[in-house]
C-alpha atoms as a PDB file:
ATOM      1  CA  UNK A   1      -7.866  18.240   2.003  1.00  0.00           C
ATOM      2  CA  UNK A   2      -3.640  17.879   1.541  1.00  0.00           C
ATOM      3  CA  UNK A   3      -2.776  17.341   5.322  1.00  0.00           C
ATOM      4  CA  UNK A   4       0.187  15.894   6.161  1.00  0.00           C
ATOM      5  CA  UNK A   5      -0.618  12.414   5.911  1.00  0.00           C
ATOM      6  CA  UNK A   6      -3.018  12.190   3.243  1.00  0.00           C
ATOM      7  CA  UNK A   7      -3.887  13.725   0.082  1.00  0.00           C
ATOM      8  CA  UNK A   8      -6.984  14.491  -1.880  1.00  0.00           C
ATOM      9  CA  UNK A   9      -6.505  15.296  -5.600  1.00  0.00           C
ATOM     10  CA  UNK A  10     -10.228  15.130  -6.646  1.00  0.00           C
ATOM     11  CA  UNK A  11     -12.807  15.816  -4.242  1.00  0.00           C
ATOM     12  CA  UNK A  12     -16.208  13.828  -4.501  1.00  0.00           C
ATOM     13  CA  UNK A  13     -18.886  14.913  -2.267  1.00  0.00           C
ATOM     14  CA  UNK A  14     -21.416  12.242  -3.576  1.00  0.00           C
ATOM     15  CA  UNK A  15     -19.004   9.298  -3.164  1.00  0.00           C
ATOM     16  CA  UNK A  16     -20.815   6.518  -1.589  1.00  0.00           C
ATOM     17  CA  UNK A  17     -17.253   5.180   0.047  1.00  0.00           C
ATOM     18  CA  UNK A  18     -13.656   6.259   0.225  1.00  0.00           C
ATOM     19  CA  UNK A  19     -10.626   4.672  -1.075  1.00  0.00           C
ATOM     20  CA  UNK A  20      -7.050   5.016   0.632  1.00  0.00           C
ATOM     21  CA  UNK A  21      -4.250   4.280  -1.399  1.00  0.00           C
ATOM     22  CA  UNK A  22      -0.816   2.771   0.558  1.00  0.00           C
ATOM     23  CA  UNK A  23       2.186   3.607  -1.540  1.00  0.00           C
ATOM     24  CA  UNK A  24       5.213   0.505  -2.208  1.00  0.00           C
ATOM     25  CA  UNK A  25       8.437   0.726  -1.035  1.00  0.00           C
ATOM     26  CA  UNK A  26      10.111   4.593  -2.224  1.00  0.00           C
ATOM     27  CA  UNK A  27       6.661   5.569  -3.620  1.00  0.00           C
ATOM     28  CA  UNK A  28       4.467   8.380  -2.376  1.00  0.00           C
ATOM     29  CA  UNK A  29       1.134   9.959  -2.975  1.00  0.00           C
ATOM     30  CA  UNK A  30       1.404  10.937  -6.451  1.00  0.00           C
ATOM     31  CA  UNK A  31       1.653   7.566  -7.444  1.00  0.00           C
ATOM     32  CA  UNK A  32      -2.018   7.308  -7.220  1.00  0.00           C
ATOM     33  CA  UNK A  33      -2.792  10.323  -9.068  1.00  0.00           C
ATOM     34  CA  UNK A  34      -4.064   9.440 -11.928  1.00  0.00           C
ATOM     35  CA  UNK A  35      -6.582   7.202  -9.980  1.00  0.00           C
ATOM     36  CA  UNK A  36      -8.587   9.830  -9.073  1.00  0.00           C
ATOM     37  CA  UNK A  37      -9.888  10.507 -12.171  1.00  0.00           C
ATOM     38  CA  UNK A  38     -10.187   7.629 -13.317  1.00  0.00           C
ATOM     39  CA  UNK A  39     -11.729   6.108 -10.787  1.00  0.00           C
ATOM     40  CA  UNK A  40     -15.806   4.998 -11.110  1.00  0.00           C
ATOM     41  CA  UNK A  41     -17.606   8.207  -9.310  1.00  0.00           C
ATOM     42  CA  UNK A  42     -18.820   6.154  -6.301  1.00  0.00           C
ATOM     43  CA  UNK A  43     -15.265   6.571  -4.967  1.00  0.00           C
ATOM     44  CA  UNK A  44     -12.953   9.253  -3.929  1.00  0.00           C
ATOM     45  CA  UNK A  45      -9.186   8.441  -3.882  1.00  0.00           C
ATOM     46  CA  UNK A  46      -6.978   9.217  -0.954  1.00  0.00           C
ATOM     47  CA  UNK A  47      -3.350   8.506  -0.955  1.00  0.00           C
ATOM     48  CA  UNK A  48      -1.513   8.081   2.003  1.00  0.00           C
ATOM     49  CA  UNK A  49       1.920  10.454   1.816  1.00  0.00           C
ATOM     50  CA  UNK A  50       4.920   8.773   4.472  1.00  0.00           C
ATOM     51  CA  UNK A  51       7.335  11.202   5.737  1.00  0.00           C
ATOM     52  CA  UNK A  52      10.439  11.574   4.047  1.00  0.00           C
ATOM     53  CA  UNK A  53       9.421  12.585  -0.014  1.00  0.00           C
ATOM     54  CA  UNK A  54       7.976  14.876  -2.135  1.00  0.00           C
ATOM     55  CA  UNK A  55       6.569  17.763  -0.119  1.00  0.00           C
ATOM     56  CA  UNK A  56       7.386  16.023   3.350  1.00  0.00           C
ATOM     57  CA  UNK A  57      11.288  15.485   2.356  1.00  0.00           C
ATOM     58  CA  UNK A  58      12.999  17.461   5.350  1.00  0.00           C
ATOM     59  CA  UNK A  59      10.845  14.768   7.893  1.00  0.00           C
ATOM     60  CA  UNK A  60      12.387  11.717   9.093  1.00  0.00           C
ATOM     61  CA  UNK A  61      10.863   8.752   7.511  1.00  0.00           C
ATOM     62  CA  UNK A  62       9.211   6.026  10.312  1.00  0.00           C
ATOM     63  CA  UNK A  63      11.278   3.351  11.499  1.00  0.00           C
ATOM     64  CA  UNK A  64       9.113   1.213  12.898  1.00  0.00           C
ATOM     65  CA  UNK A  65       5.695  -0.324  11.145  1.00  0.00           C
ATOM     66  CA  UNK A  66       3.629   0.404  14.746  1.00  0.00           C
ATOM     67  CA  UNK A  67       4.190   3.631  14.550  1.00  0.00           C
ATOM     68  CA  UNK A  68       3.552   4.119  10.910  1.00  0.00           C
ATOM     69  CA  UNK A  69       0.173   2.666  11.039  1.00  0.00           C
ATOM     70  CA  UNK A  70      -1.348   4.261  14.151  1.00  0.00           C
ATOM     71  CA  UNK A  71      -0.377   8.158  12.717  1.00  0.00           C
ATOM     72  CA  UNK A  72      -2.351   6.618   9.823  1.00  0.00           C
ATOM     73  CA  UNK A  73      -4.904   5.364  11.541  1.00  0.00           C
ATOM     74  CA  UNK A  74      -5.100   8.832  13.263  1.00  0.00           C
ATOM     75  CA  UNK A  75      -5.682  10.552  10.265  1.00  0.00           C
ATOM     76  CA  UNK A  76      -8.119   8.623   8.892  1.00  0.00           C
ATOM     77  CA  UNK A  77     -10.637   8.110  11.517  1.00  0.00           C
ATOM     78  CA  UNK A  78     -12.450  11.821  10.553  1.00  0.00           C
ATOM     79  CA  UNK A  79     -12.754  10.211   7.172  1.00  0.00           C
ATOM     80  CA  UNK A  80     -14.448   6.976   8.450  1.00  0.00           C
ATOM     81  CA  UNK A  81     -18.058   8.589   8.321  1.00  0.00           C
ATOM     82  CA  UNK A  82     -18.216   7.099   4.798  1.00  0.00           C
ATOM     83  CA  UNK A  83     -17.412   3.034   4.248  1.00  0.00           C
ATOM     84  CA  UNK A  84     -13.611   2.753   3.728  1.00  0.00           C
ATOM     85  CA  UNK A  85     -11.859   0.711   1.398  1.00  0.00           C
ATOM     86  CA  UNK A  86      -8.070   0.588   1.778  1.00  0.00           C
ATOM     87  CA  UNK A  87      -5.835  -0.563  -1.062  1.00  0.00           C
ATOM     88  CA  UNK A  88      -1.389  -1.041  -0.121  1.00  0.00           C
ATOM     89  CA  UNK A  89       0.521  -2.423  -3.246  1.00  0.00           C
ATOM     90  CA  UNK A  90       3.708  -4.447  -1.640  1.00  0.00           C
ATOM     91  CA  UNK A  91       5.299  -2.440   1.373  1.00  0.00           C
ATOM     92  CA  UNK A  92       1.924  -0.554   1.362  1.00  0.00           C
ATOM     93  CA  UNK A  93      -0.264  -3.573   1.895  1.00  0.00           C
ATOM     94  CA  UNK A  94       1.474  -4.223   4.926  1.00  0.00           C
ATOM     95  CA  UNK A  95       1.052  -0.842   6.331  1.00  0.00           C
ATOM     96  CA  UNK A  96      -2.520  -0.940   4.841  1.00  0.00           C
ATOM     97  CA  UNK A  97      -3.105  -4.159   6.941  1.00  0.00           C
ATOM     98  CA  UNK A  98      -1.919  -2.582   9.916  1.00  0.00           C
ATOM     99  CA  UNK A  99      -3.567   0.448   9.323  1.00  0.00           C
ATOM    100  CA  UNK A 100      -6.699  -1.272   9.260  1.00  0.00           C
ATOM    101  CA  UNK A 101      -6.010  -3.235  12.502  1.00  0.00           C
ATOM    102  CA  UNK A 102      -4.999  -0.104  14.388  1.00  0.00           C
ATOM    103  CA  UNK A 103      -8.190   1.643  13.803  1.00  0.00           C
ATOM    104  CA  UNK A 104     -10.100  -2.186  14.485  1.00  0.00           C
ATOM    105  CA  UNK A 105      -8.672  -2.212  17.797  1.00  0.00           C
ATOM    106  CA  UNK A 106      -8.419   1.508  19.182  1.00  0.00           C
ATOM    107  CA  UNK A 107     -11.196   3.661  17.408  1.00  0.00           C
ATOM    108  CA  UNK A 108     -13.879   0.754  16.715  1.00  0.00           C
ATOM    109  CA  UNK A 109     -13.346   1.226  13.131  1.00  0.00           C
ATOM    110  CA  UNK A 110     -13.840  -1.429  10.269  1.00  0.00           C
ATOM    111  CA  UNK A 111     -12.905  -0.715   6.296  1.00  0.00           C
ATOM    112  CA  UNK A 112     -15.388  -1.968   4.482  1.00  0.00           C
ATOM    113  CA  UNK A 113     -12.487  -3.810   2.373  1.00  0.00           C
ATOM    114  CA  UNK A 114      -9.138  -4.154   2.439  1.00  0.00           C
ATOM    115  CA  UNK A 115      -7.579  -5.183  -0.864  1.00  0.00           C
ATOM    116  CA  UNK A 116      -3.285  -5.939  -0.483  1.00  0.00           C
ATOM    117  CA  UNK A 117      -1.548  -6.108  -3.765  1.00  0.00           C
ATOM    118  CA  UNK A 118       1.965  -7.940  -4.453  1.00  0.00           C
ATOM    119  CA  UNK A 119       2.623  -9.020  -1.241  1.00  0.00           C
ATOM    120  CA  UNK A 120       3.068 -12.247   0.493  1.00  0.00           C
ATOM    121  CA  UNK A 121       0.456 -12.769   3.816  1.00  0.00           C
ATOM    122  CA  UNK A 122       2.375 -11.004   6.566  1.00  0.00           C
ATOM    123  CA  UNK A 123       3.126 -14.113   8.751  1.00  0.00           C
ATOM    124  CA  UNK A 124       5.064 -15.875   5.490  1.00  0.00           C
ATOM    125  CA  UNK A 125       8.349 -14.540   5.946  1.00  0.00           C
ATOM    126  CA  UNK A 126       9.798 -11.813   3.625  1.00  0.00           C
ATOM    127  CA  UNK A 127      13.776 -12.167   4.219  1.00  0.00           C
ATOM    128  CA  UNK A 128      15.964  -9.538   2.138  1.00  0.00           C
ATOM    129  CA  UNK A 129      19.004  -7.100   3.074  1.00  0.00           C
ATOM    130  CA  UNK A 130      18.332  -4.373   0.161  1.00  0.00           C
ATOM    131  CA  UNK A 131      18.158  -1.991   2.933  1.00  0.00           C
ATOM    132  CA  UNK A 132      21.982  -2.888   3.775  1.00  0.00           C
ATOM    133  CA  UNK A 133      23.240  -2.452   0.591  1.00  0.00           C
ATOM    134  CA  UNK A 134      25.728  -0.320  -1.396  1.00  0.00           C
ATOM    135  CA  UNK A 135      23.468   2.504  -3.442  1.00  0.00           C
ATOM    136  CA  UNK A 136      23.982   0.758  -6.542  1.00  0.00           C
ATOM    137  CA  UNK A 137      22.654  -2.723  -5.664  1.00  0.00           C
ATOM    138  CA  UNK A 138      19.321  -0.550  -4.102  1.00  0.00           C
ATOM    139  CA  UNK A 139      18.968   1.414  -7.236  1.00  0.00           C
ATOM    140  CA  UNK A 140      19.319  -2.038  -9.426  1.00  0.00           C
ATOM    141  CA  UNK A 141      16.861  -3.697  -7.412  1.00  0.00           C
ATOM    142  CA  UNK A 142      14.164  -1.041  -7.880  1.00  0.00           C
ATOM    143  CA  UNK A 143      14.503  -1.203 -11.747  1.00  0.00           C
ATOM    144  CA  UNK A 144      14.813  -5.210 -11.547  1.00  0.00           C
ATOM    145  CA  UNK A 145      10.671  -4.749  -9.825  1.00  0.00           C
ATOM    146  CA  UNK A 146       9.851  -2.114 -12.887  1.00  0.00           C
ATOM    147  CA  UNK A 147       9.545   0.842 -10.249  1.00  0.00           C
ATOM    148  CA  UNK A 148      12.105   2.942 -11.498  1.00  0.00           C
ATOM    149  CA  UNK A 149      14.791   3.896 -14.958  1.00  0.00           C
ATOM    150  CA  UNK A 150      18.095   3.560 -13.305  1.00  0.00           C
ATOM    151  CA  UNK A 151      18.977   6.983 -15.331  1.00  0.00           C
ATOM    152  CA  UNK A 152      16.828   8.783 -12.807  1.00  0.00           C
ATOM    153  CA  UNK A 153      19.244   7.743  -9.972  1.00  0.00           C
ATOM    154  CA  UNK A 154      21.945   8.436 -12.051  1.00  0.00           C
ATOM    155  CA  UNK A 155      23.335  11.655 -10.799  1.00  0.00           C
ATOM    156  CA  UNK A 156      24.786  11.496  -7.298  1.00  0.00           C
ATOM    157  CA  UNK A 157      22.558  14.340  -6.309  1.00  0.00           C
ATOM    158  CA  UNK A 158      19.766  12.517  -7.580  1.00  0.00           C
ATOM    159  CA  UNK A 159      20.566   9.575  -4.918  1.00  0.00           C
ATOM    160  CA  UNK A 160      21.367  11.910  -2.146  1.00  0.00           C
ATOM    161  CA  UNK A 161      17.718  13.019  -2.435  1.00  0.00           C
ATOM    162  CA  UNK A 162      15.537  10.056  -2.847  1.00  0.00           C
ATOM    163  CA  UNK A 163      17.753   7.113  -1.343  1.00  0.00           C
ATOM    164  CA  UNK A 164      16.944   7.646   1.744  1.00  0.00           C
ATOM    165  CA  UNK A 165      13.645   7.654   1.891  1.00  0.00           C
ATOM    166  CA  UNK A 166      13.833   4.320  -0.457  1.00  0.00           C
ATOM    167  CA  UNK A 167      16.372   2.441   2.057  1.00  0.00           C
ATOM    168  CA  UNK A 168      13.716   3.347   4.744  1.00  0.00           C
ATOM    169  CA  UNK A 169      11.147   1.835   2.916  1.00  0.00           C
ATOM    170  CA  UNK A 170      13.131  -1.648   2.335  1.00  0.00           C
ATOM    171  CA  UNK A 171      14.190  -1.229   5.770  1.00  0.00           C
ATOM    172  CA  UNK A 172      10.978  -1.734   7.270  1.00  0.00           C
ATOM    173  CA  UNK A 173       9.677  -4.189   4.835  1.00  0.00           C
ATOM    174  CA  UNK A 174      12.565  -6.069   5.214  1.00  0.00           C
ATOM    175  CA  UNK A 175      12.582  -5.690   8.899  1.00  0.00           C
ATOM    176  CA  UNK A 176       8.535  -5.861   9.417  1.00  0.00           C
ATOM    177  CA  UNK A 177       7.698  -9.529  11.794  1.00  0.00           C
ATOM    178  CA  UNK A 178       3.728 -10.114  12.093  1.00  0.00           C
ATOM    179  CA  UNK A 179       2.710  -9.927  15.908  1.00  0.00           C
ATOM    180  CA  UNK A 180      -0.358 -12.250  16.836  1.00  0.00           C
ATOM    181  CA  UNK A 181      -3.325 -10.378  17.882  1.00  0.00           C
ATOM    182  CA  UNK A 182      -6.093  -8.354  16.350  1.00  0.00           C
ATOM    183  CA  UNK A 183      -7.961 -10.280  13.501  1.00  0.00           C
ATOM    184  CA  UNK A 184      -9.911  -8.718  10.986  1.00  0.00           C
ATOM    185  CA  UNK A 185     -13.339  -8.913  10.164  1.00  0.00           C
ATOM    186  CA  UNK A 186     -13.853  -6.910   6.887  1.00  0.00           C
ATOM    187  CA  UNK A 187     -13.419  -9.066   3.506  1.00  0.00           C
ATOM    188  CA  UNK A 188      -9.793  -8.606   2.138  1.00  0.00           C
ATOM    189  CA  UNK A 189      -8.807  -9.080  -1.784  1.00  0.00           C
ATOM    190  CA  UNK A 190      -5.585  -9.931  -2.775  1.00  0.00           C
ATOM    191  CA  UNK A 191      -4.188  -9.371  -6.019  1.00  0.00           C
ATOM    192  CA  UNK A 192      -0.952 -10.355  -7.417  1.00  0.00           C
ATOM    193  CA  UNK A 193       0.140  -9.933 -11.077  1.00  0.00           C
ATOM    194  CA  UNK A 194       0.588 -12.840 -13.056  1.00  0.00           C
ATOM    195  CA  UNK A 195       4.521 -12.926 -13.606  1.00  0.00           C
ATOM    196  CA  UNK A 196       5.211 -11.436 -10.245  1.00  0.00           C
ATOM    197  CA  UNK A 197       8.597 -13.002  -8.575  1.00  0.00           C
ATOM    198  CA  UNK A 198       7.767 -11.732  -5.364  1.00  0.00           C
ATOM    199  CA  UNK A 199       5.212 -13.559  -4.156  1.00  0.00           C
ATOM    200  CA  UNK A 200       3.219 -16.563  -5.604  1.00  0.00           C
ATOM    201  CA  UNK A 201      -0.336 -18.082  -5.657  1.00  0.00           C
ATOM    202  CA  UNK A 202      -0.147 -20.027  -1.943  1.00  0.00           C
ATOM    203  CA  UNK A 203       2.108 -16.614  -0.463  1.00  0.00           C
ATOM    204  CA  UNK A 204      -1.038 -15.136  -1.515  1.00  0.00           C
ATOM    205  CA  UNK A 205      -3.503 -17.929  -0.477  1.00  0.00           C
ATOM    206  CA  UNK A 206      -1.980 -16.866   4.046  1.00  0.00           C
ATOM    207  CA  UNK A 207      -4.216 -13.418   3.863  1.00  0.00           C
ATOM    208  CA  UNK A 208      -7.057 -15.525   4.032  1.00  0.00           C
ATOM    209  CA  UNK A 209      -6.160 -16.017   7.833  1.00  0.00           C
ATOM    210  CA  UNK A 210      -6.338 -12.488   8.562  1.00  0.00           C
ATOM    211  CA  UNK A 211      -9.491 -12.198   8.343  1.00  0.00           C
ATOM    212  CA  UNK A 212     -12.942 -13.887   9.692  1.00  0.00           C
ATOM    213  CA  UNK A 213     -14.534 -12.476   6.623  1.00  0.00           C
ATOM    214  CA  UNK A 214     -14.529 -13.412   3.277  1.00  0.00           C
ATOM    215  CA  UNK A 215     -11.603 -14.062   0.698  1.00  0.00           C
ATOM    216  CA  UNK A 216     -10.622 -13.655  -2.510  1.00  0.00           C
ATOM    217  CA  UNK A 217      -7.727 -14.259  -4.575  1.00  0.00           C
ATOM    218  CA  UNK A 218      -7.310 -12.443  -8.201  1.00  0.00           C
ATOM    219  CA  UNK A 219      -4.713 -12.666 -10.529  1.00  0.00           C
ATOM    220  CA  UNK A 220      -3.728 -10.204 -13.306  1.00  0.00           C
ATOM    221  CA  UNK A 221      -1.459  -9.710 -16.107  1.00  0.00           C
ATOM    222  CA  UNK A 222       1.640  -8.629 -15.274  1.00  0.00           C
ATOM    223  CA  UNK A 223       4.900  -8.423 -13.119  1.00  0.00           C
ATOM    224  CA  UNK A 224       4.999  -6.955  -9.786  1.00  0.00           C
ATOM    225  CA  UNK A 225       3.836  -3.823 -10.997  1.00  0.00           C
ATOM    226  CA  UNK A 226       1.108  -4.978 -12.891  1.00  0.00           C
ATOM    227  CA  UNK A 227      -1.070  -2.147 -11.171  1.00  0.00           C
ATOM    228  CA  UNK A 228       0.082   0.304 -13.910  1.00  0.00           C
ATOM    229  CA  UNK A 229      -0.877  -1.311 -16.737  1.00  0.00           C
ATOM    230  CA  UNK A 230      -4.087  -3.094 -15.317  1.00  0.00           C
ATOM    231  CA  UNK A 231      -5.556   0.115 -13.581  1.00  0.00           C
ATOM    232  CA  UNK A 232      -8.683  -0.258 -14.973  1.00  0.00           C
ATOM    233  CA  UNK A 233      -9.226  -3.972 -13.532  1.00  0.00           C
ATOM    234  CA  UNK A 234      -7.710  -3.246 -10.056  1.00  0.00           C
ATOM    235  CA  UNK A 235     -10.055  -0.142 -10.093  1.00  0.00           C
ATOM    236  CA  UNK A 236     -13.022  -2.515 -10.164  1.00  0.00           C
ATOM    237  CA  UNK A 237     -11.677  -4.492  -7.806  1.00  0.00           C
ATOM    238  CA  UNK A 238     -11.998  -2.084  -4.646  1.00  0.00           C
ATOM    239  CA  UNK A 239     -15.824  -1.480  -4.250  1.00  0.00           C
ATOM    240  CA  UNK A 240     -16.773  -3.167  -1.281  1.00  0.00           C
ATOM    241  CA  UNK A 241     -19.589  -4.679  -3.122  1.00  0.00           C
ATOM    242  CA  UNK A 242     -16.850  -6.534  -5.313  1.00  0.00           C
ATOM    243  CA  UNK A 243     -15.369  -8.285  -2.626  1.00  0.00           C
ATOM    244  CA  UNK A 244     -19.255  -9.636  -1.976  1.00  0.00           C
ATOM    245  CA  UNK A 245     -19.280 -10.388  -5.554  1.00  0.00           C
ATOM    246  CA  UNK A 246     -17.279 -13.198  -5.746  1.00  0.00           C
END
């Protein structure tokens, strides 16, 4: 299935649960490629794609984090007939989070696990104006998190492309405020990398609020985008046994 929204590299009929993959801030779907094959066989990967890259360039990207998370929500309510685990690294925890309240409160639907990577609990603020600023400053920010070589942004055309989108993605990060209301009840996992400057151990610590179900805090090796080279170990982190496990 390559709808809109989500994206299906390697089906798995016999998968005993789903995982949903939330892209960071300028990423898309294809950054969770390589997950699906290496993922253990009791999961199949889905990766949500946001408007505005790769094969959905020519759409406006979302502007608001509401309506982002309920056209997610949307979309993944036919796949709900198997447990659901959702997994959002920075930007995409947040939208994972959301996600998983919108289809709590209007479809009666809870992931069996939500695990948020590199990203401060949503009511600890998040201040920042990369969204505001000149092309150059955006592009050096993405290489100062590891996302990005600043020679891929190089060429003007390049930017004209993919900036965008990016600024978007800052923009509603940057913009996002945490509105009281629907609590959680499935277990949630954070994980942060070990030399992340983004957030720290007690940023970390608020997501257990989020939740009336259980908590867990891992760290791994690594800056904020420790997720590349600790696939393996973030992998093993998303069964919804594992949050159980603890």
């Amino acid at each position: 299935m390559n709808g809109r929204w989500l994206r299906r590299r390697l089906p798995r009929e016999s998968a005993s649960y789903r995982t949903v993959c939330f892209p960071h801030a300028g990423g898309a779907a294809s950054f969770f490629a390589p997950w699906a094959t290496a993922a253990p066989p009791e999961t199949e990967i889905w990766a949500v794609q946001y408007p505005g890259r790769e094969d959905r360039l020519t759409e406006r990207c979302v502007a608001d984090m509401d309506t982002l998370a309920a056209a997610v929500a949307r979309h993944l309510v036919p796949l709900a007939d198997r447990p659901l685990v959702l997994f959002g690294h920075s930007l995409g925890a947040l939208v994972a989070y959301e996600t998983a309240r919108t289809l709590h409160r209007e479809y009666g639907v809870t992931p069996a696990h939500l695990v948020v990577s590199g990203r401060r609990a949503p009511t600890v603020p998040a201040p920042g104006d990369i969204h505001r600023r000149p092309d150059e400053e955006v592009v050096a920010e993405l290489v100062r998190l590891g996302d990005t070589d600043r020679r891929l942004l190089r060429d003007p055309d390049a930017r004209a492309v993919f900036l965008p989108a990016i600024r978007a993605d800052f923009r509603l990060a940057e913009t996002y405020r945490h509105r009281p209301g629907t609590v959680l009840t499935c277990p949630i996992t954070a994980v942060i990398g070990s030399e992340d400057t983004e957030v720290d151990i007690e940023q970390a610590l608020g997501w257990r609020h989020h939740t009336t179900g259980t908590f867990t805090l891992r760290r791994l090796p690594g800056g904020h985008f420790y997720l590349i080279p600790q696939r393996p170990a973030v992998l093993g982190l998303l069964a919804p046994e594992a949050a159980e496990a603890v």
